[in-house]
N, C-alpha and C. Protein backbone atom coordinates (compact mmCIF):
# COMPACT_ATOMS: atom_id res chain seq x y z
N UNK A 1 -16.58 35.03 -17.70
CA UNK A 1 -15.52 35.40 -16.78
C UNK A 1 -15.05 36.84 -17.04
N UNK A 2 -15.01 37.04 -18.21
CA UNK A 2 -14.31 38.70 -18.71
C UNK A 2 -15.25 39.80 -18.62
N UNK A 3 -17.13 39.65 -18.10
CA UNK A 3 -17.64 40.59 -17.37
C UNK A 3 -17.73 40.40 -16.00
N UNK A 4 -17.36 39.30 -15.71
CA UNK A 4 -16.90 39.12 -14.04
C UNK A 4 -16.08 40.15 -13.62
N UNK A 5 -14.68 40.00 -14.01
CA UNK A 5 -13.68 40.74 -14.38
C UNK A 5 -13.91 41.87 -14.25
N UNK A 6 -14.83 42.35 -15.41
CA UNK A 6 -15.17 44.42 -15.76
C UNK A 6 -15.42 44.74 -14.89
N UNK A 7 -17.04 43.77 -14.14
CA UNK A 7 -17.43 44.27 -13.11
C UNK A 7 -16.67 44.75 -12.07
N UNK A 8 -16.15 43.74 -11.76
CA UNK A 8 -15.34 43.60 -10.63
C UNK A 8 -14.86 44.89 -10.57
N UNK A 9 -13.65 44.60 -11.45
CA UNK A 9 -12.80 46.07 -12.16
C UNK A 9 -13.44 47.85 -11.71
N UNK A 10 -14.48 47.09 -12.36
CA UNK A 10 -15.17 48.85 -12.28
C UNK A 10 -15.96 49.45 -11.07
N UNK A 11 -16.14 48.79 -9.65
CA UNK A 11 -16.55 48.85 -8.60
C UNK A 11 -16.02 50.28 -7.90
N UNK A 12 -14.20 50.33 -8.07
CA UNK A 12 -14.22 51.68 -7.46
C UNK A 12 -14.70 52.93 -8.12
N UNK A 13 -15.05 53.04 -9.60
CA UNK A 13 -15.06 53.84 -10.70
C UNK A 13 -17.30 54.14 -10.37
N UNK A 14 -18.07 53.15 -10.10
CA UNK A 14 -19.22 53.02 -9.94
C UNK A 14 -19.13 53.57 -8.46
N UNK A 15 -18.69 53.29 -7.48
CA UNK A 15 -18.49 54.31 -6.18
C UNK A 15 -18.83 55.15 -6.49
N UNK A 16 -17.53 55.86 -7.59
CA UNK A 16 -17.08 57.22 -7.25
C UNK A 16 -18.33 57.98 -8.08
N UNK A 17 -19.08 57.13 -9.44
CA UNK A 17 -19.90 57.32 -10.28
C UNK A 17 -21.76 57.93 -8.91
N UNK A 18 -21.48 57.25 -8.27
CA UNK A 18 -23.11 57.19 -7.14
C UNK A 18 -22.88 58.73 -6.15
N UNK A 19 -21.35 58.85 -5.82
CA UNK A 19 -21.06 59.91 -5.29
C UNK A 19 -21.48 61.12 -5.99
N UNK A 20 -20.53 61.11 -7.50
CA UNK A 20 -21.24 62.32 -8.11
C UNK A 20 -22.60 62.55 -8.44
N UNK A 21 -23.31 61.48 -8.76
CA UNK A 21 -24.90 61.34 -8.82
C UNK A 21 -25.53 62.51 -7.56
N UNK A 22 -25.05 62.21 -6.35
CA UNK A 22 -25.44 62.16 -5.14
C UNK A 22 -25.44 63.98 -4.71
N UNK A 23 -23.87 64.47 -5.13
CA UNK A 23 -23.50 65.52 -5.28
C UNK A 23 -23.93 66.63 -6.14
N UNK A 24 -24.61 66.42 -7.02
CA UNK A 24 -25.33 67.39 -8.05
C UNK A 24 -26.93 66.80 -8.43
N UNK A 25 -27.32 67.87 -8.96
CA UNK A 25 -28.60 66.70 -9.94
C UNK A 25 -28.05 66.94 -11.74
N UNK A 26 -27.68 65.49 -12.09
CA UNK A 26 -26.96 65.33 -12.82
C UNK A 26 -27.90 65.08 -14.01
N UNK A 27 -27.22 65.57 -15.40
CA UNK A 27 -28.13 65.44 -16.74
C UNK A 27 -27.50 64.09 -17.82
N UNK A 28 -27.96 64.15 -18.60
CA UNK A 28 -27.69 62.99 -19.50
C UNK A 28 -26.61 63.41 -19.65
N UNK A 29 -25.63 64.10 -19.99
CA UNK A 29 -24.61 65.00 -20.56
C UNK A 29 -23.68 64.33 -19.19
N UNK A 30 -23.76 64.64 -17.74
CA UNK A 30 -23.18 64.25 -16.50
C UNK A 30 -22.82 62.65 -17.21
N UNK A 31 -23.61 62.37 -17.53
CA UNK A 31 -23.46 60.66 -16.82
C UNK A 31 -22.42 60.26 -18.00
N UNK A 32 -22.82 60.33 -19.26
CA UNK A 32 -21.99 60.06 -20.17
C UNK A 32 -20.87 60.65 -20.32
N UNK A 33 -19.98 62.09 -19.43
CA UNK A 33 -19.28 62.51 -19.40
C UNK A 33 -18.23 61.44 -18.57
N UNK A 34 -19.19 61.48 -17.25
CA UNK A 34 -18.63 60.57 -16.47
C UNK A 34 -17.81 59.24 -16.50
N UNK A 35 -19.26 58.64 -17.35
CA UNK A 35 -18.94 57.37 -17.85
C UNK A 35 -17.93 57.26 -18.51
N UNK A 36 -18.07 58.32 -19.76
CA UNK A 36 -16.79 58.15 -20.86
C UNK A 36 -14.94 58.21 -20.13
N UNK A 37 -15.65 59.22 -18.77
CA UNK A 37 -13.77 59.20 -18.49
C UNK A 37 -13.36 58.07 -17.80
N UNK A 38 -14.38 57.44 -17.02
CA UNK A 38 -13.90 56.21 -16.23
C UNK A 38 -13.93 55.09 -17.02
N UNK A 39 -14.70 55.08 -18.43
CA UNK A 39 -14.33 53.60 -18.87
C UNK A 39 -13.24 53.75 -19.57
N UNK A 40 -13.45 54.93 -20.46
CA UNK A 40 -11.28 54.98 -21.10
C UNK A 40 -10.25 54.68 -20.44
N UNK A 41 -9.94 55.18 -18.94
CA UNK A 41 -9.09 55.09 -17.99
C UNK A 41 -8.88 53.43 -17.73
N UNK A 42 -10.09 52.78 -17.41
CA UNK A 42 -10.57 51.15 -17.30
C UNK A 42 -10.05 50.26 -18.59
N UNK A 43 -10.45 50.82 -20.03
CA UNK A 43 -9.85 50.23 -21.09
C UNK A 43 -8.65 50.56 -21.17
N UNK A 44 -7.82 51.52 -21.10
CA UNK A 44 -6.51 52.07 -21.17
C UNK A 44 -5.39 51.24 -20.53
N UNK A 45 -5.55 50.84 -19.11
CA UNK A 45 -4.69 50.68 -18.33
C UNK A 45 -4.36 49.17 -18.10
N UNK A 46 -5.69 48.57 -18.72
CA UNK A 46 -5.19 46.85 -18.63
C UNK A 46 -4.35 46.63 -19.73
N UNK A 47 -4.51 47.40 -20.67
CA UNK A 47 -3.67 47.29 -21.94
C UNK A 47 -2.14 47.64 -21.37
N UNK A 48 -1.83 48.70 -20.58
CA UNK A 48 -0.59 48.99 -20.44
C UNK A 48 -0.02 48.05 -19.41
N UNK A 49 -1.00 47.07 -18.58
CA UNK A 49 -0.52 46.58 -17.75
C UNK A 49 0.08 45.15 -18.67
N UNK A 50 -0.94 44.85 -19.57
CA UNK A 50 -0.16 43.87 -19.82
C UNK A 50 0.49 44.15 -20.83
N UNK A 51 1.00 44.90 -21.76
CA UNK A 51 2.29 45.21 -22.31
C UNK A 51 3.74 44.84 -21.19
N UNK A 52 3.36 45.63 -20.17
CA UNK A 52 3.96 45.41 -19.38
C UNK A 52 4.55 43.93 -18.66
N UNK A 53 3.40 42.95 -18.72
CA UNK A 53 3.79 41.58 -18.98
C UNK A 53 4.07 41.10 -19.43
N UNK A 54 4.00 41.66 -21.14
CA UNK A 54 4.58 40.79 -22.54
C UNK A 54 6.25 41.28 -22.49
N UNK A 55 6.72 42.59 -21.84
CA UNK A 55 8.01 43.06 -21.90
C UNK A 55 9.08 42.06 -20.65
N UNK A 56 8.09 41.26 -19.66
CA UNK A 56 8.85 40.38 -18.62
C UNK A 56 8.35 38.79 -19.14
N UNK A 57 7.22 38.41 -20.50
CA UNK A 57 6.84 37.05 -20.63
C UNK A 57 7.70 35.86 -20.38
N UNK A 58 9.22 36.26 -20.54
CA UNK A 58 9.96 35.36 -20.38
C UNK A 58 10.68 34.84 -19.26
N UNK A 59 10.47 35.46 -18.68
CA UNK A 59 10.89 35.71 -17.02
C UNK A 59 9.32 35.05 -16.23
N UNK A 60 8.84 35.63 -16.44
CA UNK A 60 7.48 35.24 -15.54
C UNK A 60 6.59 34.02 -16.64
N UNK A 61 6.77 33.43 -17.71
CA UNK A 61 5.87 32.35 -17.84
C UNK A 61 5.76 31.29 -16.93
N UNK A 62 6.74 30.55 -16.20
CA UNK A 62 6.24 29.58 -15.09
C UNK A 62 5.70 29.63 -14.19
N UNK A 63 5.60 31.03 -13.66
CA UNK A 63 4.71 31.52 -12.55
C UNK A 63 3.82 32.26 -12.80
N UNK A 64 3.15 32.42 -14.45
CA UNK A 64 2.44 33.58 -14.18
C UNK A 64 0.98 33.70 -13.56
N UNK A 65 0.62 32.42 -13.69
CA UNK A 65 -0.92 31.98 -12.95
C UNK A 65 -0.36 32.22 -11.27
N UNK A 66 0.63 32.39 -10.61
CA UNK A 66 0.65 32.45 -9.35
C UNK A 66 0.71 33.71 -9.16
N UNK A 67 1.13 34.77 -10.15
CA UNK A 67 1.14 36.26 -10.59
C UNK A 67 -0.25 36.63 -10.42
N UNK A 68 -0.94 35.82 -11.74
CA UNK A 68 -2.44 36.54 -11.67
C UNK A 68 -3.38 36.15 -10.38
N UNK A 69 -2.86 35.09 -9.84
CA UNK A 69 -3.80 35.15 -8.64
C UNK A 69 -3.47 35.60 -6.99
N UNK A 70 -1.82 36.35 -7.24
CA UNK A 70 -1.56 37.24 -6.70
C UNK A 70 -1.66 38.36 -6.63
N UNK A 71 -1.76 38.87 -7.43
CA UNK A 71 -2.81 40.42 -8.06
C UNK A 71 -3.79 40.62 -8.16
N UNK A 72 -4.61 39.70 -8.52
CA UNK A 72 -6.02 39.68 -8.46
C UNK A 72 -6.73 39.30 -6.57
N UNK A 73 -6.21 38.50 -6.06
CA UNK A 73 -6.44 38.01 -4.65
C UNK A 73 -6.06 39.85 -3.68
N UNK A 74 -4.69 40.21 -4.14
CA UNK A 74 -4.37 41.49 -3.65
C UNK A 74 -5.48 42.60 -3.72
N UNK A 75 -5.96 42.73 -5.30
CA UNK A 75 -6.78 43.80 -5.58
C UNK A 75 -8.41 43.21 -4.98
N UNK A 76 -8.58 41.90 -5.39
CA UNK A 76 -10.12 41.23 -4.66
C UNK A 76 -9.96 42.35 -2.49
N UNK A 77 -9.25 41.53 -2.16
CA UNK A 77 -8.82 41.91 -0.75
C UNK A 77 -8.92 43.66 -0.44
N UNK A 78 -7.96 44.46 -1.43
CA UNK A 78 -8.35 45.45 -1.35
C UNK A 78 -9.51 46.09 -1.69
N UNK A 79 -9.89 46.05 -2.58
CA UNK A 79 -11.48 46.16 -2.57
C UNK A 79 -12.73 46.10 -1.59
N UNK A 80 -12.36 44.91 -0.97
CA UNK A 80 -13.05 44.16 -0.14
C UNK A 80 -13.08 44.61 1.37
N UNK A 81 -12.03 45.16 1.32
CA UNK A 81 -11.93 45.74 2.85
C UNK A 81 -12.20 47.40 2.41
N UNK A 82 -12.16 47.99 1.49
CA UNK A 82 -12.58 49.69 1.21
C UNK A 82 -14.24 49.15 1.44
N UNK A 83 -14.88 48.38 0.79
CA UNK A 83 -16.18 48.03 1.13
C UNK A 83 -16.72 47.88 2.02
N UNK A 84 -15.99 46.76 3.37
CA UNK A 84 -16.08 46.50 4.28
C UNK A 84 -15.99 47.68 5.21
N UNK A 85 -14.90 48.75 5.16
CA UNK A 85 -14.45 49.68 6.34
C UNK A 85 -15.96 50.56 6.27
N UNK A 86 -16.06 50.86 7.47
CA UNK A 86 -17.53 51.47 7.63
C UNK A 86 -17.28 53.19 8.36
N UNK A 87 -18.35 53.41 8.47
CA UNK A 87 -18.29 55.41 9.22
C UNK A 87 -17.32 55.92 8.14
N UNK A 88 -17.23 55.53 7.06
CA UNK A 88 -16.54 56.74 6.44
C UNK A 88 -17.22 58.03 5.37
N UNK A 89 -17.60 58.81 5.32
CA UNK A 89 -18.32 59.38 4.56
C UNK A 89 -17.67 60.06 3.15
N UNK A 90 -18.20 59.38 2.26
CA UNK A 90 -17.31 59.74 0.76
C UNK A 90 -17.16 61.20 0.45
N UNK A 91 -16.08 61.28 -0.11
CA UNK A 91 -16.21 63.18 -0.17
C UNK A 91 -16.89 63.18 -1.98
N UNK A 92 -17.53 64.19 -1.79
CA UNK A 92 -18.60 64.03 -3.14
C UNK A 92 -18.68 65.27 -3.68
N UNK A 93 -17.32 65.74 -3.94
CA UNK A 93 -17.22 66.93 -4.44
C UNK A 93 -17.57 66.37 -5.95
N UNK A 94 -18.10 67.42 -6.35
CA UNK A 94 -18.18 67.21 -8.26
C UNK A 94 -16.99 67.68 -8.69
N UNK A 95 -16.58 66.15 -9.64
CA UNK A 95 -15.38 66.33 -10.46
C UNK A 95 -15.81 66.40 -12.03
N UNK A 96 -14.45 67.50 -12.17
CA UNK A 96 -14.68 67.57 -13.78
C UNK A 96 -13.17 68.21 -13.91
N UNK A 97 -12.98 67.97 -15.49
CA UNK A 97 -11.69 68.74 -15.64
C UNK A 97 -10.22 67.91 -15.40
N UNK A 98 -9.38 68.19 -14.72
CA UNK A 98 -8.43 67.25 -13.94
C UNK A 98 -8.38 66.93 -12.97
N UNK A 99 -9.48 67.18 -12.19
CA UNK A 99 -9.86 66.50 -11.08
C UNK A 99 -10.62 65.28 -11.35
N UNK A 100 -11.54 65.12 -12.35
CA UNK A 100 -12.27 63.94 -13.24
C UNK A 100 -11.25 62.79 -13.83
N UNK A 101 -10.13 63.51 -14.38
CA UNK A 101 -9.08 62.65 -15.04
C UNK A 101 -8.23 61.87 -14.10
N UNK A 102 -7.71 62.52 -13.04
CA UNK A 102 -7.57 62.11 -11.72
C UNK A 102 -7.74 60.90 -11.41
N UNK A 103 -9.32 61.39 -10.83
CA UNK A 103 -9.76 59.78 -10.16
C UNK A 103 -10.36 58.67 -11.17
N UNK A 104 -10.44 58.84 -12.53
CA UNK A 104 -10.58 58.26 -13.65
C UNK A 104 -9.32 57.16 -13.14
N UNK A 105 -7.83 57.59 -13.52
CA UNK A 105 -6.48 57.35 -13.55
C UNK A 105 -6.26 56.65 -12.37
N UNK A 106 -6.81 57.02 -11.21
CA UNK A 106 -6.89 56.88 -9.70
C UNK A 106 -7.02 55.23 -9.76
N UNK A 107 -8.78 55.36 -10.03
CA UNK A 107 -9.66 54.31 -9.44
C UNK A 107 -9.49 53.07 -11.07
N UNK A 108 -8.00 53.56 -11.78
CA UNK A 108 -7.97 52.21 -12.56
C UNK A 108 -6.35 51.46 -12.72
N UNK A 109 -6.13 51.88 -11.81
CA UNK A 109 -4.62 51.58 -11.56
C UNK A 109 -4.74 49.86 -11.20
N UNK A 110 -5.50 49.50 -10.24
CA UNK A 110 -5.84 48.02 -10.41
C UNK A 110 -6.03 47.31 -11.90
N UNK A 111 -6.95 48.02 -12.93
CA UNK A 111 -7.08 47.52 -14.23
C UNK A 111 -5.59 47.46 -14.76
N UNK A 112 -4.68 48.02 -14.10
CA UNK A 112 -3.11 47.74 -15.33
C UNK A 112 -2.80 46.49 -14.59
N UNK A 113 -3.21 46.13 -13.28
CA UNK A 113 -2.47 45.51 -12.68
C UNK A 113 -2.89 43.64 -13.37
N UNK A 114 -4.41 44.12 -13.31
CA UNK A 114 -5.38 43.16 -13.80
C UNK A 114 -5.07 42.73 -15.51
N UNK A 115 -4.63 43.79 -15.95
CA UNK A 115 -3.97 43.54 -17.26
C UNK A 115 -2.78 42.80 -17.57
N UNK A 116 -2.17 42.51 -16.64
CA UNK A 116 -1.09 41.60 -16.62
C UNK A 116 -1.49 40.09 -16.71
N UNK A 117 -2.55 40.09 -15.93
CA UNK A 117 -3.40 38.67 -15.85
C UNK A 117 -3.92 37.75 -17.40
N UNK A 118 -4.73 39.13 -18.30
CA UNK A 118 -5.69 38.67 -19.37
C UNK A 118 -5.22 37.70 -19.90
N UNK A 119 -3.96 37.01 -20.76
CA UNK A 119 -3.27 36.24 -21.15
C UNK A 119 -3.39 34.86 -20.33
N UNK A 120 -3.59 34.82 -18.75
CA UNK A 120 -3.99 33.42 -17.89
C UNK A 120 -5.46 33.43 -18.43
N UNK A 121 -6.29 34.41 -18.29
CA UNK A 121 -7.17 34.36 -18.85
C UNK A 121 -8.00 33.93 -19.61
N UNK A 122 -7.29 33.90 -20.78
CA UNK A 122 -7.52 33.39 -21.88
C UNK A 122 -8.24 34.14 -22.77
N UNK A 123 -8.15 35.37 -22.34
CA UNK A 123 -8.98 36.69 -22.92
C UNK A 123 -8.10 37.20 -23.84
N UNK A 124 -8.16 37.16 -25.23
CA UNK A 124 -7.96 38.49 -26.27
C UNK A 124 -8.12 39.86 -25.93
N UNK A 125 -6.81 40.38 -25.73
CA UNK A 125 -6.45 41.48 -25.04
C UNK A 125 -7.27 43.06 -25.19
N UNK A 126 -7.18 43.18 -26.86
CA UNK A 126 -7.66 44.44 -26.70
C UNK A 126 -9.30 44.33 -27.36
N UNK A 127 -10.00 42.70 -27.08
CA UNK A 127 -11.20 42.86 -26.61
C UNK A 127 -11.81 42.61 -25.27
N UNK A 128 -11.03 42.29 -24.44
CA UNK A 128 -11.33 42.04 -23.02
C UNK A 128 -11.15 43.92 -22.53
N UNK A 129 -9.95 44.85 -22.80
CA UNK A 129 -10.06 46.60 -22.61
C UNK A 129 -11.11 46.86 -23.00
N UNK A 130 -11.52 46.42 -24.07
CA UNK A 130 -12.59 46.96 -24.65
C UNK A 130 -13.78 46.85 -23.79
N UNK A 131 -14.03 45.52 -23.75
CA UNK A 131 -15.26 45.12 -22.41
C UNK A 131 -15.11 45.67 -21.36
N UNK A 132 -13.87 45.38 -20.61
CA UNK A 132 -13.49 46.29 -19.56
C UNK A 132 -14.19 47.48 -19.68
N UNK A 133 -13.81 48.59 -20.87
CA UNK A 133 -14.45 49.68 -20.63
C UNK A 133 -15.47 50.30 -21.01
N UNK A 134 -16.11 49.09 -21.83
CA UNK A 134 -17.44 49.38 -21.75
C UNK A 134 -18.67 49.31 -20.90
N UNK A 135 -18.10 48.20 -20.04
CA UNK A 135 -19.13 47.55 -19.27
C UNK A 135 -18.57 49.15 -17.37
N UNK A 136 -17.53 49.46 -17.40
CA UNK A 136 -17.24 50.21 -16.69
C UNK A 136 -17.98 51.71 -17.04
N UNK A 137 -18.35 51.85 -18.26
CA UNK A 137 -18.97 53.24 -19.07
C UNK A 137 -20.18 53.04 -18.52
N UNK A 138 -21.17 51.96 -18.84
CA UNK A 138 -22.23 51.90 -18.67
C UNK A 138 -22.57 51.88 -16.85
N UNK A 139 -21.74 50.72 -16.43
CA UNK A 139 -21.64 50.93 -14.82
C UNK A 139 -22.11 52.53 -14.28
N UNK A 140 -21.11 53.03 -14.64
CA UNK A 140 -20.45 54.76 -14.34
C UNK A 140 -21.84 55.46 -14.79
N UNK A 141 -21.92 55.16 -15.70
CA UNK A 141 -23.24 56.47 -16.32
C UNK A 141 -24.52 56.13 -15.37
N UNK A 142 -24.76 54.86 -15.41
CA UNK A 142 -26.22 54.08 -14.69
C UNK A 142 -26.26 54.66 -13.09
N UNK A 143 -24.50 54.34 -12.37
CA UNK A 143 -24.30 55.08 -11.45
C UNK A 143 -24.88 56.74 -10.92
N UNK A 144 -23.80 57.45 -11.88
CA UNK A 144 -24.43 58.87 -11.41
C UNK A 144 -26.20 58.77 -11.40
N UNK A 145 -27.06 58.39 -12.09
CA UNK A 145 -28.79 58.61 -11.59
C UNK A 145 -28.37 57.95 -10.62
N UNK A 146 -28.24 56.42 -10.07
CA UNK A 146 -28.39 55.62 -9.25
C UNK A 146 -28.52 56.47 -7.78
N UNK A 147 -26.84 57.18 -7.99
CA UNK A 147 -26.65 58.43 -7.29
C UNK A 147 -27.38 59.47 -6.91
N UNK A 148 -28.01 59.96 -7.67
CA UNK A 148 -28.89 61.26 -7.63
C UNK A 148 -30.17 60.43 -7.04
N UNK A 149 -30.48 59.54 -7.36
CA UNK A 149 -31.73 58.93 -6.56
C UNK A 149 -31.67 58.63 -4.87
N UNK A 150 -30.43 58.72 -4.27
CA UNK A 150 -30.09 58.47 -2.77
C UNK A 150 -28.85 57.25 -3.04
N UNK A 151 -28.42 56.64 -3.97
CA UNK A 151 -27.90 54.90 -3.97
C UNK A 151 -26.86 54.92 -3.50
N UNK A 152 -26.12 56.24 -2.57
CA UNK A 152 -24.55 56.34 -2.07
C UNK A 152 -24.20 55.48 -1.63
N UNK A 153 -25.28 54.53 -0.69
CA UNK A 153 -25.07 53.45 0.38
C UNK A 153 -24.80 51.85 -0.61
N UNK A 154 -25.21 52.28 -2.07
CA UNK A 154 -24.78 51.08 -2.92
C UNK A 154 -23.54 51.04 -3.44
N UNK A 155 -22.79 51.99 -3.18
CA UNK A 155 -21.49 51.93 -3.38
C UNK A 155 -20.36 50.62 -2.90
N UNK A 156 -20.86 51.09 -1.11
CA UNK A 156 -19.85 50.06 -0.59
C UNK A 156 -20.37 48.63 -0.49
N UNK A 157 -21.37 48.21 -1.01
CA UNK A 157 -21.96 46.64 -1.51
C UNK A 157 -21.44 46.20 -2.87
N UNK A 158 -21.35 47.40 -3.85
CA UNK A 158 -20.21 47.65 -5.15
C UNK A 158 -19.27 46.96 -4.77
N UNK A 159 -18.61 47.78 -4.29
CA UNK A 159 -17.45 47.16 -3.87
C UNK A 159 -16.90 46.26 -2.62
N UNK A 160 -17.97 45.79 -2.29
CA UNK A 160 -17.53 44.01 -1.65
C UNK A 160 -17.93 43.35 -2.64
N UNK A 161 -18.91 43.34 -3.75
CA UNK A 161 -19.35 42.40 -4.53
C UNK A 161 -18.00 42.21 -5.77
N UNK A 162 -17.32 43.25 -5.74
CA UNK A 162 -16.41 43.51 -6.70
C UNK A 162 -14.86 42.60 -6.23
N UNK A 163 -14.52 43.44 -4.99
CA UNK A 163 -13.61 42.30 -4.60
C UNK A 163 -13.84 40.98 -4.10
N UNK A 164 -15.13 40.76 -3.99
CA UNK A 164 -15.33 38.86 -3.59
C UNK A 164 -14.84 38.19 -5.65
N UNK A 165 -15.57 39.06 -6.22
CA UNK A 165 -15.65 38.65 -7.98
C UNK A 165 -14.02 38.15 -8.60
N UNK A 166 -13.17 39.49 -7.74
CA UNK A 166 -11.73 39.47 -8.37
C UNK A 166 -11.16 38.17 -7.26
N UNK A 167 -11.22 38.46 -5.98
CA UNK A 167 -10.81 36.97 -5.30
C UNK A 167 -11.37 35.05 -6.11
N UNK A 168 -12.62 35.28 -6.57
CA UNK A 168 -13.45 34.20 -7.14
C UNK A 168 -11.88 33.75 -8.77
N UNK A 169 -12.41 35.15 -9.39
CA UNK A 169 -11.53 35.21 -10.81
C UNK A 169 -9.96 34.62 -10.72
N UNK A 170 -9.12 35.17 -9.58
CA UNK A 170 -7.73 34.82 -9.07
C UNK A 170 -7.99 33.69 -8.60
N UNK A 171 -8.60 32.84 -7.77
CA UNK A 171 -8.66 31.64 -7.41
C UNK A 171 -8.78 30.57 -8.51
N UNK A 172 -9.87 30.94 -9.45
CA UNK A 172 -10.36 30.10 -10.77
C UNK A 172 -8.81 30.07 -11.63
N UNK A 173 -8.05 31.11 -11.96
CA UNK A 173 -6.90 31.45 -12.62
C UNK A 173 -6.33 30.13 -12.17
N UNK A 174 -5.73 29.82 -10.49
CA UNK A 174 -4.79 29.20 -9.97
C UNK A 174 -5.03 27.82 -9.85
N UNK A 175 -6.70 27.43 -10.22
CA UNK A 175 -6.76 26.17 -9.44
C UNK A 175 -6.45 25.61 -11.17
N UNK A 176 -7.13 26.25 -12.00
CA UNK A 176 -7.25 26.30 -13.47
C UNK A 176 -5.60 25.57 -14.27
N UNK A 177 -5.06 26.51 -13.62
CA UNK A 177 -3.50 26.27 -14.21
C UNK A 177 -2.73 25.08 -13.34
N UNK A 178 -2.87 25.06 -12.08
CA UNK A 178 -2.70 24.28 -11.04
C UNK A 178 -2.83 22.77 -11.33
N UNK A 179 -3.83 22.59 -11.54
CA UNK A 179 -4.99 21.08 -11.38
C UNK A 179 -5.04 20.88 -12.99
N UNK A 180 -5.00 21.59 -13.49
CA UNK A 180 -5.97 21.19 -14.72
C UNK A 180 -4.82 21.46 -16.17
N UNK A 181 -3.68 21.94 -15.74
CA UNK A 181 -2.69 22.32 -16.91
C UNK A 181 -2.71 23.72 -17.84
N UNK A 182 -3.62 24.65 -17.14
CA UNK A 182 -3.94 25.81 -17.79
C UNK A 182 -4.93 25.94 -18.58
C-alpha cells in the first residue's frame, strides 16, 4: 500500500520529470538533479503534514479515517481530472535553480496533505517519507530519459493512474476503519 501511495504521490513530480526530459537532451547529472529535488520535496512534506496532524490528534481521532479518505479522494480526483483534461500543452521550460525548487514544493503540497493520513495507514512515518521519496527520486530521474525519448504523452496516463491509486488508497482507509474497526 505505501508504494501505492509514492506512486500515486509522485505522478505530478514524474509529469513534470518527462517534460524536462522532453525539453533538453538531458545527462545523468539532469536526471539525478532532478530526481533529487522532487523526491526531497515528496519526503519533506508528508512529514510536515503529519506533524501537523499529531498537533490536532486530539481533536480529529474519531474522524480521522473520514479525514484521510477525504484528502486522499480530494487529491485522487484532482489528479485525475489534470490527467483527464486534454489540448493542453505542458510548458517545458527547463527548470533549475528556484524555479526547480518551485515546482519541487509545487507538485508536493498534496504529499503534506497525504501526510496527515500515514498514521490511518498504518505506515511508520519517517519510513513511509522516506519511500515516498525515494520511489518519487527514481520515478523523476527514469522520467527525464523517458522524456527525452518522446514519453510527454505518458505523463497524463501518470497521472490518471496516480489519482485512480490515491482514490483506491482513501477508499481502502474508510472501508478499513468503517467495517472492520481500523
Amino acid at each position: 500500500m505505501l508504494f501505492a501511495l509514492a506512486g500515486a504521490l509522485a505522478a505530478d513530480a514524474f509529469a513534470v520529470a518527462l517534460c524536462q526530459g522532453a525539453a533538453s537532451r538531458p545527462g545523468v547529472r539532469d536526471a539525478v538533479r532532478i530526481g533529487t529535488a522532487f523526491g526531497l520535496a515528496q519526503a519533506v512534506m508528508p512529514l510536515l503534514g503529519w506533524a501537523a496532524g499529531i498537533a490536532f490528534a486530539s481533536v480529529i481521532r474519531d474522524v480521522d479515517h473520514w479525514i484521510a479518505f477525504g484528502l486522499l479522494a480530494l487529491l485522487g480526483l484532482k489528479t485525475l481530472h489534470e490527467g483527464l483534461r486534454g489540448g493542453e500543452e505542458a510548458d517545458c521550460t527547463r527548470l533549475s535553480g528556484w524555479a526547480l525548487l518551485g515546482a519541487s514544493v509545487a507538485t508536493s503540497i498534496d504529499a503534506a496533505a497525504a501526510g496527515v493520513t500515514l498514521p490511518s495507514l498504518g505506515a511508520h512515518v519517517v519510513l513511509a517519507c522516506a519511500v515516498i521519496g525515494a520511489v518519487t527520486l527514481a520515478l523523476c530521474a527514469a522520467g527525464v530519459f523517458l522524456g527525452a525519448a518522446g514519453g510527454q504523452r505518458l505523463g497524463k496516463r501518470a497521472e490518471i493512474l496516480g489519482g485512480l491509486a490515491l482514490l483506491v488508497i482513501g477508499t481502502k482507509v474508510l472501508v478499513q476503519h468503517v467495517y472492520f474497526g481500523g
